[in-house]
N, C-alpha and C. Protein backbone atom coordinates (compact mmCIF):
# COMPACT_ATOMS: atom_id res chain seq x y z
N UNK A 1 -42.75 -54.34 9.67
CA UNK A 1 -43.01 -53.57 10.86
C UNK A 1 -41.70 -53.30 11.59
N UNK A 2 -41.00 -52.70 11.24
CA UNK A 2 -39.29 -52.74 11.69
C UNK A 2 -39.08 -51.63 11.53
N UNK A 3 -40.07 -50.40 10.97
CA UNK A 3 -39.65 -49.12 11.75
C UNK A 3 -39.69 -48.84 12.95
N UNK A 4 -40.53 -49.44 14.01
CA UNK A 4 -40.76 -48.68 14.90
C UNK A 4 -42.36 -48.08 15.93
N UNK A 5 -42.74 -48.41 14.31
CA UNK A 5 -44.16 -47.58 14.86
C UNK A 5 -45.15 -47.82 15.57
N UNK A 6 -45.00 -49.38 15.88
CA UNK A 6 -45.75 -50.35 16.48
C UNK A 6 -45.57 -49.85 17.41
N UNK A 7 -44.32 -48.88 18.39
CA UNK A 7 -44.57 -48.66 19.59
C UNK A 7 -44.28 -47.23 20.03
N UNK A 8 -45.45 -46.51 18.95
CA UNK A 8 -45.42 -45.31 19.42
C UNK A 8 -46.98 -45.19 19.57
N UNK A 9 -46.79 -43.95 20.67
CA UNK A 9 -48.46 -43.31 21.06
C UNK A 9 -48.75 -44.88 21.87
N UNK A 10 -50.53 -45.02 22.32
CA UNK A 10 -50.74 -45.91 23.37
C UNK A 10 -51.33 -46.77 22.48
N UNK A 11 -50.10 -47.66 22.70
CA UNK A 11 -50.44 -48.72 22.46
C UNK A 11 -52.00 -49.85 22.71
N UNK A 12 -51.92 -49.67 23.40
CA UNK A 12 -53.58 -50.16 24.19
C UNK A 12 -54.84 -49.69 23.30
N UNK A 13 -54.64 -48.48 23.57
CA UNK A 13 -55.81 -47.67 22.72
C UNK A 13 -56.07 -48.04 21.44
N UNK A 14 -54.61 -47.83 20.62
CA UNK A 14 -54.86 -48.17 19.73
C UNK A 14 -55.02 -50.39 18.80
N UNK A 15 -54.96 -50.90 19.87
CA UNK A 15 -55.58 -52.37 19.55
C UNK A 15 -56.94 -52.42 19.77
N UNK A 16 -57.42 -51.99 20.67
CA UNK A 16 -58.59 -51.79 21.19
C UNK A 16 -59.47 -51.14 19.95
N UNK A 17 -59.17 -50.06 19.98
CA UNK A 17 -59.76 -49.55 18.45
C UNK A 17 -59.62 -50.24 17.47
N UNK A 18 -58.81 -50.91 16.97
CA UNK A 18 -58.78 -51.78 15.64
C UNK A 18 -59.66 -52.84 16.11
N UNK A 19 -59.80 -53.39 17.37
CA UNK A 19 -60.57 -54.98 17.44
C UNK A 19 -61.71 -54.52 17.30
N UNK A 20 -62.45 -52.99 18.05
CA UNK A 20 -64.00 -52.62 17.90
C UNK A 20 -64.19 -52.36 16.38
N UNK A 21 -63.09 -51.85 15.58
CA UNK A 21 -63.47 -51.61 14.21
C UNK A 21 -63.70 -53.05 13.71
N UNK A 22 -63.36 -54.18 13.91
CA UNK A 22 -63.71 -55.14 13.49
C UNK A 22 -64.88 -56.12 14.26
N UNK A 23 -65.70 -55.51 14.68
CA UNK A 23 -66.36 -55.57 15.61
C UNK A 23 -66.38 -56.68 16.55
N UNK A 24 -66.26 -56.75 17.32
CA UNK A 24 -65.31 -57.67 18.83
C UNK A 24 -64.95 -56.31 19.96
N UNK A 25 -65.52 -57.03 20.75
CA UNK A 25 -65.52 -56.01 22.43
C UNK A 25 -64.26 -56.75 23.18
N UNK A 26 -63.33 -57.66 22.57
CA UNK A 26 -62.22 -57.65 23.43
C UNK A 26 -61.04 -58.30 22.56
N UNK A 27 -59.95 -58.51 22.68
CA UNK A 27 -58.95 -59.09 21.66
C UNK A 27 -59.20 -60.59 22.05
N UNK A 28 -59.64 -61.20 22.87
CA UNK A 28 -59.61 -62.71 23.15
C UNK A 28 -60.45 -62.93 22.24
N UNK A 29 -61.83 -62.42 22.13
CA UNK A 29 -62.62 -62.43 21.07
C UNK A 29 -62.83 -62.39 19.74
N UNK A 30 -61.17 -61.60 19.06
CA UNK A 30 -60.86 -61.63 18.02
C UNK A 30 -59.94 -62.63 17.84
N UNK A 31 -59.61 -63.18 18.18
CA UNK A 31 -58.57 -63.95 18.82
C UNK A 31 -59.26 -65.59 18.25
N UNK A 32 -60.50 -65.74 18.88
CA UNK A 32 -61.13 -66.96 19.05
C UNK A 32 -61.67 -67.05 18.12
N UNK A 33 -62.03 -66.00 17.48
CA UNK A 33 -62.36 -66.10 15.95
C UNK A 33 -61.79 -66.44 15.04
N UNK A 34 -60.30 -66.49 15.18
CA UNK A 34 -59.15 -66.86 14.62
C UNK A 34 -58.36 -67.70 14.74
N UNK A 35 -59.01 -69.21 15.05
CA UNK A 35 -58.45 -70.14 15.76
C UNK A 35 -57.13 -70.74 15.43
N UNK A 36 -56.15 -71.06 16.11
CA UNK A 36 -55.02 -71.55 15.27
C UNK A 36 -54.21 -70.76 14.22
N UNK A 37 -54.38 -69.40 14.06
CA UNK A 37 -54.15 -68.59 13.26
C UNK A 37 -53.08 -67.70 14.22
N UNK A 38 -51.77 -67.90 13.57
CA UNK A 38 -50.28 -67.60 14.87
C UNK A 38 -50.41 -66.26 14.91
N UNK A 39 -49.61 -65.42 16.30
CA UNK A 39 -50.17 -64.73 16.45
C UNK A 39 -49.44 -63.11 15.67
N UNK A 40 -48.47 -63.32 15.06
CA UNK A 40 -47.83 -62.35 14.12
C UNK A 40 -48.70 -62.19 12.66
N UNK A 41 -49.75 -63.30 12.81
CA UNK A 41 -50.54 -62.70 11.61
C UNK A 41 -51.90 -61.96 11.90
N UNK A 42 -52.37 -62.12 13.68
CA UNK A 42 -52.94 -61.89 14.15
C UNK A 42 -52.87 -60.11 14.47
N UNK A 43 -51.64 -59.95 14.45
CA UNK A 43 -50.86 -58.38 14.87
C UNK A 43 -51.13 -57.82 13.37
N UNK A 44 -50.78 -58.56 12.00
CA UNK A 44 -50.98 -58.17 10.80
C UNK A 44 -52.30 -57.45 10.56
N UNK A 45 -52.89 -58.37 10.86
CA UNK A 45 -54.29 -58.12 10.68
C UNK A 45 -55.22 -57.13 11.54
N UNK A 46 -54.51 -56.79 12.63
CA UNK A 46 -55.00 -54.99 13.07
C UNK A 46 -54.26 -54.40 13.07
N UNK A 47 -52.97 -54.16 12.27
CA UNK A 47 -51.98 -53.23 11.70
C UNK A 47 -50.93 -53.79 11.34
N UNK A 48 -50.30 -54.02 10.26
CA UNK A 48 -49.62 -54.47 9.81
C UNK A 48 -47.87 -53.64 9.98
N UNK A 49 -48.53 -51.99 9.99
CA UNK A 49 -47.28 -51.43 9.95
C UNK A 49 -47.02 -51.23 11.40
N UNK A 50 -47.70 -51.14 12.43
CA UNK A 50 -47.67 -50.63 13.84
C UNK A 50 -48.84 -51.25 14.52
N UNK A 51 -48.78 -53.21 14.94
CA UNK A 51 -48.99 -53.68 15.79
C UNK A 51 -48.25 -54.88 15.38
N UNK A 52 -47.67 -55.01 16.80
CA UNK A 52 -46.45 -56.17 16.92
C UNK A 52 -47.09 -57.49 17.66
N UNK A 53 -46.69 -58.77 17.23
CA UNK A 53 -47.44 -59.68 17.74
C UNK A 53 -47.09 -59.94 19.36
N UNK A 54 -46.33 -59.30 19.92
CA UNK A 54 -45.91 -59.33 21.32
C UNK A 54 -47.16 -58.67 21.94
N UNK A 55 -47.59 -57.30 21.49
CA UNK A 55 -48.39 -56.56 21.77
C UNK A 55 -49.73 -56.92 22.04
N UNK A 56 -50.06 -58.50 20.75
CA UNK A 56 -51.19 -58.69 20.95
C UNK A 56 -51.41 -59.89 22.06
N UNK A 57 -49.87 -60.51 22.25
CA UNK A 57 -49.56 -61.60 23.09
C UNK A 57 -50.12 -60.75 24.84
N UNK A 58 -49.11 -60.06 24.74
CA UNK A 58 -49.61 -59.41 26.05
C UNK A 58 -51.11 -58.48 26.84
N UNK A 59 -51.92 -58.33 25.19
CA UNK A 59 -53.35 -57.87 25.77
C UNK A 59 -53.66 -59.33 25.89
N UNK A 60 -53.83 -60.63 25.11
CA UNK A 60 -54.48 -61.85 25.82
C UNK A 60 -53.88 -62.62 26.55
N UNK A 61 -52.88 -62.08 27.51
CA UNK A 61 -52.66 -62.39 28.37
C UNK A 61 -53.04 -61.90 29.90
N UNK A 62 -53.35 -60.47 29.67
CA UNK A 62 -53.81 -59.59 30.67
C UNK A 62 -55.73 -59.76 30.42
N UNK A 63 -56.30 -60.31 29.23
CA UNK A 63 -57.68 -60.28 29.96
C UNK A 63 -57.82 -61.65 29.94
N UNK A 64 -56.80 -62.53 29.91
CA UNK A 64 -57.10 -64.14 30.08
C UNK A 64 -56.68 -63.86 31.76
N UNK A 65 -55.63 -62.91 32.42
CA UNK A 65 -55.57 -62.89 33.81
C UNK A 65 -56.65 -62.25 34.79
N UNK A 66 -57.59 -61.18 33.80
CA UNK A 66 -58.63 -60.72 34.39
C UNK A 66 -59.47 -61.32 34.14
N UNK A 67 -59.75 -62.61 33.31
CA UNK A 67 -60.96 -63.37 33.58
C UNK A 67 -60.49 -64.51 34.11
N UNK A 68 -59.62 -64.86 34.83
CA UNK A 68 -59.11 -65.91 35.44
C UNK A 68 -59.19 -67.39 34.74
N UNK A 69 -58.62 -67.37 33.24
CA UNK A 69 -58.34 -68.32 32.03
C UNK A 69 -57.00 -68.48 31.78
N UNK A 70 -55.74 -68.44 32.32
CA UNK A 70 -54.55 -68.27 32.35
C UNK A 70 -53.97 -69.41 31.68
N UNK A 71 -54.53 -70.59 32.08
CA UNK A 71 -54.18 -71.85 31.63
C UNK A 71 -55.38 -72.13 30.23
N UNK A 72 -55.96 -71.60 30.02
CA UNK A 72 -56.65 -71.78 28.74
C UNK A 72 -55.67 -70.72 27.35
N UNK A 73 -55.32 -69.64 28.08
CA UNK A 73 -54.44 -69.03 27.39
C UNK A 73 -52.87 -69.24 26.77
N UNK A 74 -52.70 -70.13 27.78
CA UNK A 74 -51.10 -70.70 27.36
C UNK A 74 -51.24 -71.93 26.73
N UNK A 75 -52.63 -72.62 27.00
CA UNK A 75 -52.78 -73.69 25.74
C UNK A 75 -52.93 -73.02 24.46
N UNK A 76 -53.81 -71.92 24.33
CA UNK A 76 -54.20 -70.97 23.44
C UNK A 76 -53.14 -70.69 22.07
N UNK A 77 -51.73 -70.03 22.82
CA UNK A 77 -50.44 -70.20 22.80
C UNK A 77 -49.76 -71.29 22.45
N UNK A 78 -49.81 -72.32 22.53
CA UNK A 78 -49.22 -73.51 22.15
C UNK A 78 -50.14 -73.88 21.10
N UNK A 79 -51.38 -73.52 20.91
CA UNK A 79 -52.00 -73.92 19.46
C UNK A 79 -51.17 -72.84 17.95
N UNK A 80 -51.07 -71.71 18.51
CA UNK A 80 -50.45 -70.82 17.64
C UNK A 80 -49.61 -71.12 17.61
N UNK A 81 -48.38 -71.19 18.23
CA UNK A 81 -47.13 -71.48 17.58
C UNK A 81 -47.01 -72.91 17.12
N UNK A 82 -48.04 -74.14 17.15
CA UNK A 82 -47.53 -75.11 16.56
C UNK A 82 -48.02 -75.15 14.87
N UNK A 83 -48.94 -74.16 14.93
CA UNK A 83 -49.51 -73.90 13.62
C UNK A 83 -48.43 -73.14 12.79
N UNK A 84 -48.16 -72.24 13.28
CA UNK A 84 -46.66 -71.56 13.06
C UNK A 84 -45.87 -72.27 12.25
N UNK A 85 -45.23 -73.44 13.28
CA UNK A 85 -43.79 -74.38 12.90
C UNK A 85 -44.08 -75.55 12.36
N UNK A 86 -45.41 -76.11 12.42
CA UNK A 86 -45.61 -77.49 11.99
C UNK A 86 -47.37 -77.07 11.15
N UNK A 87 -47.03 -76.32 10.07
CA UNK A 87 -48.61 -75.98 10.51
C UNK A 87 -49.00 -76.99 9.41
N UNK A 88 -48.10 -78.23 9.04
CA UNK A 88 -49.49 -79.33 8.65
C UNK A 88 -49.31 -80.77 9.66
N UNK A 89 -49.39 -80.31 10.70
CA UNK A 89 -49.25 -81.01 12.25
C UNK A 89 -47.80 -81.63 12.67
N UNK A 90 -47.98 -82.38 13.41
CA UNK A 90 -47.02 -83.31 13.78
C UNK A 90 -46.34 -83.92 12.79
N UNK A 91 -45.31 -84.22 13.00
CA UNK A 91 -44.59 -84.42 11.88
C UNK A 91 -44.50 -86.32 11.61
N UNK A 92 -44.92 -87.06 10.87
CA UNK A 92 -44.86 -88.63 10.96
C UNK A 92 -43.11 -89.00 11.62
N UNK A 93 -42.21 -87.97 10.94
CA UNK A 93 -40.67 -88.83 10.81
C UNK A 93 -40.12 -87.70 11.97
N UNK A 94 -39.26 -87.87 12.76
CA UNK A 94 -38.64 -86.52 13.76
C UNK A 94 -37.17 -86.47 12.90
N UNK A 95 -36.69 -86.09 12.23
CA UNK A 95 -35.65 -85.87 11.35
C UNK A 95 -35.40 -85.23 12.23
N UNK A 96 -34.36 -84.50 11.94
CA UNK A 96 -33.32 -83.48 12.63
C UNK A 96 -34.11 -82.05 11.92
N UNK A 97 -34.63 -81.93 11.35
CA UNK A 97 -35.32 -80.45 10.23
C UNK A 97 -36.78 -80.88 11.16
N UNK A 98 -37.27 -81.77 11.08
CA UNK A 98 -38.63 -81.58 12.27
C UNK A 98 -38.27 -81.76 13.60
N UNK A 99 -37.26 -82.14 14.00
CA UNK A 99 -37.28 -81.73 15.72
C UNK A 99 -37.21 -80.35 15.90
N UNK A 100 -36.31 -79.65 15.09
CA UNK A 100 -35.91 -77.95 15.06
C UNK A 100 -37.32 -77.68 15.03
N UNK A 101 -38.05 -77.76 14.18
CA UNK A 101 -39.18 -77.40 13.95
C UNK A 101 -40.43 -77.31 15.26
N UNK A 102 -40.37 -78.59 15.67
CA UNK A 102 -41.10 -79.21 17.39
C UNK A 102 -40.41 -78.27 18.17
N UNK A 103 -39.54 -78.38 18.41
CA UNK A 103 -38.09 -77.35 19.62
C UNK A 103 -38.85 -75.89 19.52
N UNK A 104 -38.63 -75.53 18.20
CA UNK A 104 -39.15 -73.99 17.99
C UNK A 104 -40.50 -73.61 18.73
N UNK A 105 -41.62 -74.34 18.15
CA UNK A 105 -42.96 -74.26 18.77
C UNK A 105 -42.48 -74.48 20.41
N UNK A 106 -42.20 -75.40 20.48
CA UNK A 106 -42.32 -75.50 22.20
C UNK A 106 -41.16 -74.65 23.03
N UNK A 107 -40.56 -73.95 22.70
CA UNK A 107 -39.23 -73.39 22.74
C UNK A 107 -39.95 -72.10 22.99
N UNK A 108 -40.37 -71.59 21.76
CA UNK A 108 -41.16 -70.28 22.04
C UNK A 108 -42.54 -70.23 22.67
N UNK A 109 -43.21 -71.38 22.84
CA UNK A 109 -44.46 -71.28 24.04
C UNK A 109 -43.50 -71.01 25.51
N UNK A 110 -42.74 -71.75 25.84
CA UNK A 110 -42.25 -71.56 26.98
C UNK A 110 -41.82 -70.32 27.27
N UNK A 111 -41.55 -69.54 26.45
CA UNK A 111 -41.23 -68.10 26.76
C UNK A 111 -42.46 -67.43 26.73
N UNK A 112 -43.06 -67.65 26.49
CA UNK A 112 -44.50 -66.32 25.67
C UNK A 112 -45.19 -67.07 27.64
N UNK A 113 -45.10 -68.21 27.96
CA UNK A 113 -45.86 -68.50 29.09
C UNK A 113 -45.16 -67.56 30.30
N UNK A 114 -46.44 -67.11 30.87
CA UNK A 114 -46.14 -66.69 32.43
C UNK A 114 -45.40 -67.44 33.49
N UNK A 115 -44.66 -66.72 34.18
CA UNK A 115 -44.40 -67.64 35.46
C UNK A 115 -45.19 -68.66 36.05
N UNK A 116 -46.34 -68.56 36.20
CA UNK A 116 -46.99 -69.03 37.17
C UNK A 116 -47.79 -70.52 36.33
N UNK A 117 -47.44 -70.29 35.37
CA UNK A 117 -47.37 -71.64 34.45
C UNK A 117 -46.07 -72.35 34.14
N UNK A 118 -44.95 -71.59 34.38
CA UNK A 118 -43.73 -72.63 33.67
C UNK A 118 -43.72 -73.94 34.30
N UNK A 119 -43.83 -74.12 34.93
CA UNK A 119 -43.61 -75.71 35.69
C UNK A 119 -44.67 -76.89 34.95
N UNK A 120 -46.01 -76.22 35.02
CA UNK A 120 -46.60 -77.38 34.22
C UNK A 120 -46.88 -77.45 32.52
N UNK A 121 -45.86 -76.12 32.15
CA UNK A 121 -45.67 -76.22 30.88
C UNK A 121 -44.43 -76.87 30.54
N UNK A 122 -43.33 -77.26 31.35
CA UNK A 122 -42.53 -77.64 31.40
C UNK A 122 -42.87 -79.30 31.70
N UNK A 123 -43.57 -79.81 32.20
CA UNK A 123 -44.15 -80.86 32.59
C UNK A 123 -44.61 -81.08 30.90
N UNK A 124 -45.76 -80.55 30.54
CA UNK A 124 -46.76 -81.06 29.44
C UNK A 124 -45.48 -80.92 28.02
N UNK A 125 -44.30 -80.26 28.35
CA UNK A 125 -43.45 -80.86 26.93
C UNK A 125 -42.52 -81.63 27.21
N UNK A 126 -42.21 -82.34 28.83
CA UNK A 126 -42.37 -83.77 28.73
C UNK A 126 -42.88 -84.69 28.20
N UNK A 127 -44.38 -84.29 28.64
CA UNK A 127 -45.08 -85.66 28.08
C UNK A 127 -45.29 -85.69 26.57
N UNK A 128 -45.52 -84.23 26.22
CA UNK A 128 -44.86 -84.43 24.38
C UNK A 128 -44.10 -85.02 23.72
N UNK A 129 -43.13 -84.93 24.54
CA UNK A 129 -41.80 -85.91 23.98
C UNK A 129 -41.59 -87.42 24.64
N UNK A 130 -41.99 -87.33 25.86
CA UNK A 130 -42.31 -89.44 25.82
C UNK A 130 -42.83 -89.45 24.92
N UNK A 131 -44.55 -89.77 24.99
CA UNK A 131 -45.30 -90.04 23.81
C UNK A 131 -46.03 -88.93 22.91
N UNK A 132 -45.16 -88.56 21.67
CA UNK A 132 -45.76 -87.44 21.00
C UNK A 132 -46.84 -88.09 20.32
N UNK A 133 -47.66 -87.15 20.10
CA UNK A 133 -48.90 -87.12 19.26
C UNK A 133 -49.26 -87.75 18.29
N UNK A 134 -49.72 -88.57 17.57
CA UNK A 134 -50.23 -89.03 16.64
C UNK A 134 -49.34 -88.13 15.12
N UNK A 135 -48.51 -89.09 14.04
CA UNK A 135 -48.59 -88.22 12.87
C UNK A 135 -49.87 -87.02 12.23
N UNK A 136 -49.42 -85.93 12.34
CA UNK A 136 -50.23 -85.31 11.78
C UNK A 136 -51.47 -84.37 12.34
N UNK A 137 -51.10 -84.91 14.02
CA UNK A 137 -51.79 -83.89 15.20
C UNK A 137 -51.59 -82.47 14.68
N UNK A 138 -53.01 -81.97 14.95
CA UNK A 138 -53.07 -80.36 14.90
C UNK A 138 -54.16 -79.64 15.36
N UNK A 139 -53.80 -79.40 16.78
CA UNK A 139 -54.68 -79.05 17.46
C UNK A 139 -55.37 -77.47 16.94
N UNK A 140 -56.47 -77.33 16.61
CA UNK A 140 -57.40 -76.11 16.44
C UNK A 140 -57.85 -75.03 17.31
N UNK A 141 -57.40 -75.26 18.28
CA UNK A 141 -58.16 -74.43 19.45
C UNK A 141 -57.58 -75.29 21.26
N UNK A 142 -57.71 -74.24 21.87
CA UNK A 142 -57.48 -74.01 23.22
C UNK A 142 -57.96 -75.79 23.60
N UNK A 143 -58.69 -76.08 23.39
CA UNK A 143 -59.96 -77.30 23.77
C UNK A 143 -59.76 -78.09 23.15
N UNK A 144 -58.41 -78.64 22.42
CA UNK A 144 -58.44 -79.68 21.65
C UNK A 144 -58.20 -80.60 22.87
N UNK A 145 -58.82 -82.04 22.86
CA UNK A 145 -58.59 -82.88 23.88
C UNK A 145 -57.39 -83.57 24.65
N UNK A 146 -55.98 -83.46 23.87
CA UNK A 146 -54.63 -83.69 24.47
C UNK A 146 -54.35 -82.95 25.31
N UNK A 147 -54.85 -81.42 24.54
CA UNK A 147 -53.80 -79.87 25.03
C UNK A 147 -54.98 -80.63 26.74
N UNK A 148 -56.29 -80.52 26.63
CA UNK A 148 -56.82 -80.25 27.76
C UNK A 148 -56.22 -81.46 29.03
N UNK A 149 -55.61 -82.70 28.44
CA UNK A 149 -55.11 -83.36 29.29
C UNK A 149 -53.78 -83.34 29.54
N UNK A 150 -53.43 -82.54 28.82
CA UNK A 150 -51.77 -82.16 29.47
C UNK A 150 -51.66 -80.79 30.03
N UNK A 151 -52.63 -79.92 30.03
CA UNK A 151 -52.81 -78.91 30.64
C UNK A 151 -54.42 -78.66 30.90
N UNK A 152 -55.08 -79.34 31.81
CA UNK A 152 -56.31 -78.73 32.46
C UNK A 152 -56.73 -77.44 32.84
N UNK A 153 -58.08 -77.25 33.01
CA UNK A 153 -58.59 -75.93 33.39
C UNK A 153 -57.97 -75.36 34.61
N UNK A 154 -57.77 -76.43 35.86
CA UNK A 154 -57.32 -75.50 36.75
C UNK A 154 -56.17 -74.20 36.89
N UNK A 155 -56.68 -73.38 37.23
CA UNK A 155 -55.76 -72.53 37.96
C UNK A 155 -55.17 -72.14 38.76
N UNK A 156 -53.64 -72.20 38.65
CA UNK A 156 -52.83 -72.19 39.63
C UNK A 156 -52.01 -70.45 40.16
């Protein structure tokens, strides 16, 4: 996808149309269907030549802000990219080749997160790194029980 084409004509329109062709009335919805499934394969999979995974980052981010799920979304986000970089979980040994690996995932959640989350996403990869996860953690979904205690429902 490195011609270009991903960002020509409206963009919007055309995700929207690919998620109803797969029948789903919103991208969170296609999304959730696809649990743990990062989100550049997620962009693959309603256009491979012209939809970019930024593109699809930023529609579930705008109806996780219109349904007021913001913090379910940036956990959402941290399930994808750890599937991404560690995708057969946590790593037992932190070598120097699996910290890069940990860094990356949490490196790039912190960017993909909104303002109005950095602080307690910045907080919750603290507490990742005091006590990381169990060898072999791999959270499936928004609702896995760590993500929900290092990042709760509330919204801030």
């Amino acid at each position: 996808m490195s011609d270009g084409r991903a960002w020509e004509g409206n963009i919007k329109v055309r995700l929207y149309e690919r998620i109803r062709e797969r029948g789903y009335d919103s991208l969170t919805a296609f999304a959730e269907a696809r649990p743990a499934v990062p989100l550049y394969l997620l962009a693959e999979e309603l256009g491979k030549d012209d939809v970019a995974a930024v593109q699809v980052l930023s529609g579930l981010l705008a109806e996780a802000e219109q349904r007021k799920q913001v913090t379910r979304f940036v956990r959402d986000v941290l399930v994808r990219m750890l599937s991404q970089s560690l995708p057969d979980g946590w790593p037992v040994v932190l070598d120097d080749a699996n910290r890069f690996k940990v860094a990356k995932a949490l490196g790039t959640w912190t960017a993909y997160t909104p303002e109005t989350h950095k602080e307690r996403v910045r907080q919750a990869r603290a507490a990742l790194r005091a006590m990381p996860p169990p060898p072999g953690w791999r959270p499936l979904g928004p609702d896995d029980e760590l993500l929900l205690t290092l990042l709760p429902d509330e919204e801030v």
